[in-house]
Protein backbone atom coordinates (compact mmCIF):
# COMPACT_ATOMS: atom_id res chain seq x y z
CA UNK A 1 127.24 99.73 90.87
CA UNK A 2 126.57 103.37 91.78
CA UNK A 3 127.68 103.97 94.52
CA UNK A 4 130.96 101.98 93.42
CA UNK A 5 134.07 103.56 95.13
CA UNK A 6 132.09 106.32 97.16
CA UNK A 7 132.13 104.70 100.39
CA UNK A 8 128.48 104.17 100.03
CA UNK A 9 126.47 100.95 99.69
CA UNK A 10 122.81 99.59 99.77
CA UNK A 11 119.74 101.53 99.43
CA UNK A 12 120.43 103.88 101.86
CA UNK A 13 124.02 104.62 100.16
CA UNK A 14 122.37 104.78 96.89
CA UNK A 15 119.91 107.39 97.82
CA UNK A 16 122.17 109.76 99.61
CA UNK A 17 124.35 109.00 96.22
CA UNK A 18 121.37 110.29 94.49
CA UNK A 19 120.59 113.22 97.26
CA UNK A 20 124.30 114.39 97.20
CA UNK A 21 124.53 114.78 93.20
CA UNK A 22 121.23 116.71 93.20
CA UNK A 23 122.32 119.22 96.38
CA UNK A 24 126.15 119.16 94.19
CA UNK A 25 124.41 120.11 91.38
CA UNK A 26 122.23 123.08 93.39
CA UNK A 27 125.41 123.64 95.13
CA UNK A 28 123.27 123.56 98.39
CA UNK A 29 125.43 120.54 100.10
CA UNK A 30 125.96 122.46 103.45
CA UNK A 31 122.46 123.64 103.85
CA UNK A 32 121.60 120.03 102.83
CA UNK A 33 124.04 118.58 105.54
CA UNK A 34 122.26 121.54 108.75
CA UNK A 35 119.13 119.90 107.79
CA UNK A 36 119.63 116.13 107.46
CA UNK A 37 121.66 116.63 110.69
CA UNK A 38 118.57 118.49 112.05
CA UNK A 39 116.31 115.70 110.56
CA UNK A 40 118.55 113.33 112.54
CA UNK A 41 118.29 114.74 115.56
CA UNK A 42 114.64 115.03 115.09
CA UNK A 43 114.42 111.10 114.81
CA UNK A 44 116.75 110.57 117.90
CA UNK A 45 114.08 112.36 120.02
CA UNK A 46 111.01 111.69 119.02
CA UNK A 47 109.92 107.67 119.22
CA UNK A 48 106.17 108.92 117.22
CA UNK A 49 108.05 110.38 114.30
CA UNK A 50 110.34 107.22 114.59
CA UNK A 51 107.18 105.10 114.61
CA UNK A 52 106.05 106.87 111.59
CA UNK A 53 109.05 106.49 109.41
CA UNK A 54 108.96 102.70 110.41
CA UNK A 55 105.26 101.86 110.52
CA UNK A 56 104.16 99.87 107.41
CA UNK A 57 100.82 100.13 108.19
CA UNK A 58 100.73 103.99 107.86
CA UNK A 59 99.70 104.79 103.79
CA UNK A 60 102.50 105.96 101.60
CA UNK A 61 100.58 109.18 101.20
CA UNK A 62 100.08 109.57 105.04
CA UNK A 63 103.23 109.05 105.88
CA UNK A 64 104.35 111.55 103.20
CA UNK A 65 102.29 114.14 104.25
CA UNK A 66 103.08 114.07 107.94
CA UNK A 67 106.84 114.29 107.30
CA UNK A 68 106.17 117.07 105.10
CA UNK A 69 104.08 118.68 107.77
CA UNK A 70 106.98 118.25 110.37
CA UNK A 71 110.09 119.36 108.00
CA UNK A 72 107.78 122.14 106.82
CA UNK A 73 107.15 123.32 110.80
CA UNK A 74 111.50 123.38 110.77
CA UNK A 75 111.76 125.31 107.84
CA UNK A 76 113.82 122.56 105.59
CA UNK A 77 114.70 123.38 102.56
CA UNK A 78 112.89 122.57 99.40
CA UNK A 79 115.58 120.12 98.47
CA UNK A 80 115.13 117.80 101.61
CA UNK A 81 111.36 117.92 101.58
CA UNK A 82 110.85 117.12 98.30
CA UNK A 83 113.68 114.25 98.74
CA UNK A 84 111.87 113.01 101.72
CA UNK A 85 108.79 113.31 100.15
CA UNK A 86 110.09 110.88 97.54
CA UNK A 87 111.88 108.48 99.85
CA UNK A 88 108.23 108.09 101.51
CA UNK A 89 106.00 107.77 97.94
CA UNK A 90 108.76 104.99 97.31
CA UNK A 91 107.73 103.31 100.22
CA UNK A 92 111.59 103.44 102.15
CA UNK A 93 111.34 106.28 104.93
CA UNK A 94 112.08 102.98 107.13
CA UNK A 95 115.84 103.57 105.72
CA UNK A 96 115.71 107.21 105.85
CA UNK A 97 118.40 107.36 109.23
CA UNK A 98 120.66 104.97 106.89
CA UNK A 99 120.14 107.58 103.78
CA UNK A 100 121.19 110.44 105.97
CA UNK A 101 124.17 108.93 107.73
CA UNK A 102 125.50 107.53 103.89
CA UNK A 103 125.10 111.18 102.82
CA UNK A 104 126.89 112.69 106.07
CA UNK A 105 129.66 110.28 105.70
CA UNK A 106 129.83 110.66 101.73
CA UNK A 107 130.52 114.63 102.47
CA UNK A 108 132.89 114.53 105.27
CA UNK A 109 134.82 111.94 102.99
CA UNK A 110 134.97 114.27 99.95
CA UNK A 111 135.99 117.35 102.34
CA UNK A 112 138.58 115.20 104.12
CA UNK A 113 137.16 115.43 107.01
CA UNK A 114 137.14 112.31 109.75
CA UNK A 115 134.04 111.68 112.01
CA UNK A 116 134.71 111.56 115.52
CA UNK A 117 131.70 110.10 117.71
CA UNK A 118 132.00 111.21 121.36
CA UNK A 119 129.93 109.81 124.24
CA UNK A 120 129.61 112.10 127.33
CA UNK A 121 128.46 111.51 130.29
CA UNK A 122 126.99 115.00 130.77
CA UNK A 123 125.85 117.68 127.86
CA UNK A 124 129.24 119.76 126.58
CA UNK A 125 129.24 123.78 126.75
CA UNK A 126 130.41 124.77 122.97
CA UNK A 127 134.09 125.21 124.51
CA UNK A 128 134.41 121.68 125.67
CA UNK A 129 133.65 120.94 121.91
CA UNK A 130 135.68 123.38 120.53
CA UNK A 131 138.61 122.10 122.97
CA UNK A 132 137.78 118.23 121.73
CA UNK A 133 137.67 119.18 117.95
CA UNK A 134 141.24 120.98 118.31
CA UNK A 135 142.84 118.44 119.73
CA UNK A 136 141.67 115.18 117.67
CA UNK A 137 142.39 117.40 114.73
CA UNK A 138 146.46 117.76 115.99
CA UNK A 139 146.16 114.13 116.36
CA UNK A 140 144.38 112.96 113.66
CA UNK A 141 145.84 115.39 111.27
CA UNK A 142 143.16 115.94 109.60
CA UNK A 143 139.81 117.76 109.65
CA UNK A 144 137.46 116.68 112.26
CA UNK A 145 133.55 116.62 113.01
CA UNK A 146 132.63 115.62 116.15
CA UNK A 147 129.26 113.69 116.51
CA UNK A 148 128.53 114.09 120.72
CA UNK A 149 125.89 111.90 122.00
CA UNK A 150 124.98 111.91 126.30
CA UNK A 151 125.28 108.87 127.82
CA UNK A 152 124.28 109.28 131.55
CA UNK A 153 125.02 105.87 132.57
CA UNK A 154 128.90 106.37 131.92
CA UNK A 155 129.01 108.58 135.22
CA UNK A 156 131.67 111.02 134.47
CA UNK A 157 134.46 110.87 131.25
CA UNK A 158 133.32 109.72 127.29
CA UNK A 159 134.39 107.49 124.93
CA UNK A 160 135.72 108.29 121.86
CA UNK A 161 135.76 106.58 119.12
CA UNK A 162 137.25 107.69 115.11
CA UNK A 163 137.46 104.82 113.05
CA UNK A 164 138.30 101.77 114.30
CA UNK A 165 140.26 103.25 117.25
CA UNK A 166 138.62 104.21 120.71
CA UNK A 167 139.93 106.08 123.94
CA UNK A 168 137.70 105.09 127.12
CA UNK A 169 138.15 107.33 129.91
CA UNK A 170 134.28 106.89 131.53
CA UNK A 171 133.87 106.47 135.29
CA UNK A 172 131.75 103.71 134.52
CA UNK A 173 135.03 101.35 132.67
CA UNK A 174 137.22 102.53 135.44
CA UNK A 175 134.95 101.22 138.19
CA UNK A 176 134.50 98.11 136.34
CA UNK A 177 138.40 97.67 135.74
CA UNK A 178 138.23 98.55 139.42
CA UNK A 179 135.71 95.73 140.29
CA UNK A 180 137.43 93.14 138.10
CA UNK A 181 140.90 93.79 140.13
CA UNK A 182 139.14 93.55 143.71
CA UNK A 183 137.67 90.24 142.34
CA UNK A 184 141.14 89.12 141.60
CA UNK A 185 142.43 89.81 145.35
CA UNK A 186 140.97 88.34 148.33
């Protein structure tokens, strides 16, 4: 297999496999990395250009020119469009989230880096995020990237979560831990 000992499986693994090689090879693999992260992002936000990746009723060739109409109105590079471009003409933009998270976590393997994702309750200023990164990479030992995602309904606090381990300190576990005690006494 491929993807064999890379971390990576399945179609999504073997196109980022592919995607990673080619940006290696162009020695473009943090330029690559801004704008699948941007693509990413992009998807997260917007449920038509979700609908589009996912519709299979939308042509090949339609679908292929409207994300090249969108990543062209970002200004991604070459590399990415014509890889996107591809993944659509080969009929699997539906796996196009799984392509870019196999080639995110291919990259921060290779750099030694560890992926921490943190849910927040509000947005964080750049120093918050600076202050996170710092100290999960004294604890971790290792390089860190921090993937924040806002998560209203947790009140006040995150969760965060690197590998298999996770901290909870949201308002929202509290005053269920809370809730669960009062049951407990009458």
């Amino acid at each position: 297999m491929a993807t064999e000992g890379t971390g990576v499986s399945g179609l999504g693994g073997r196109y980022a496999t592919a995607l990673f090689a080619l940006a290696d090879e162009q020695k473009a693999l943090d330029q690559t990395a801004r704008d699948l992260a941007l693509l990413k992002q992009l998807l997260a936000e917007s449920a038509d250009l979700r609908r589009l990746v996912g519709s299979p009723l939308i042509s090949r060739a339609d679908q292929a020119k409207a994300m090249d109409a969108v990543l062209a109105n970002v200004q991604m590079s070459p590399l990415v469009r014509n890889f996107v471009g591809l993944v659509a003409r080969n009929r699997r933009l539906f796996a196009l989230s799984a392509m870019i998270d196999a080639f995110l976590a291919e990259l921060a393997r290779r750099r030694g880096e560890q992926t921490a994702f943190v849910t927040a309750a509000a947005a964080l200023t750049p120093e918050q995020e600076r202050a996170i990164t710092d100290t999960l990479r004294k604890a971790l030992g290792s390089k860190v990237s921090v993937n924040v995602k806002v998560d209203p309904s947790l009140i006040g606090g995150m969760i965060v979560k690197v590998g298999s381990r996770m901290v909870d300190s949201s308002v929202r576990t509290k005053l269920n831990r809370l809730k669960l005690a009062m049951k407990g006494v009458q």
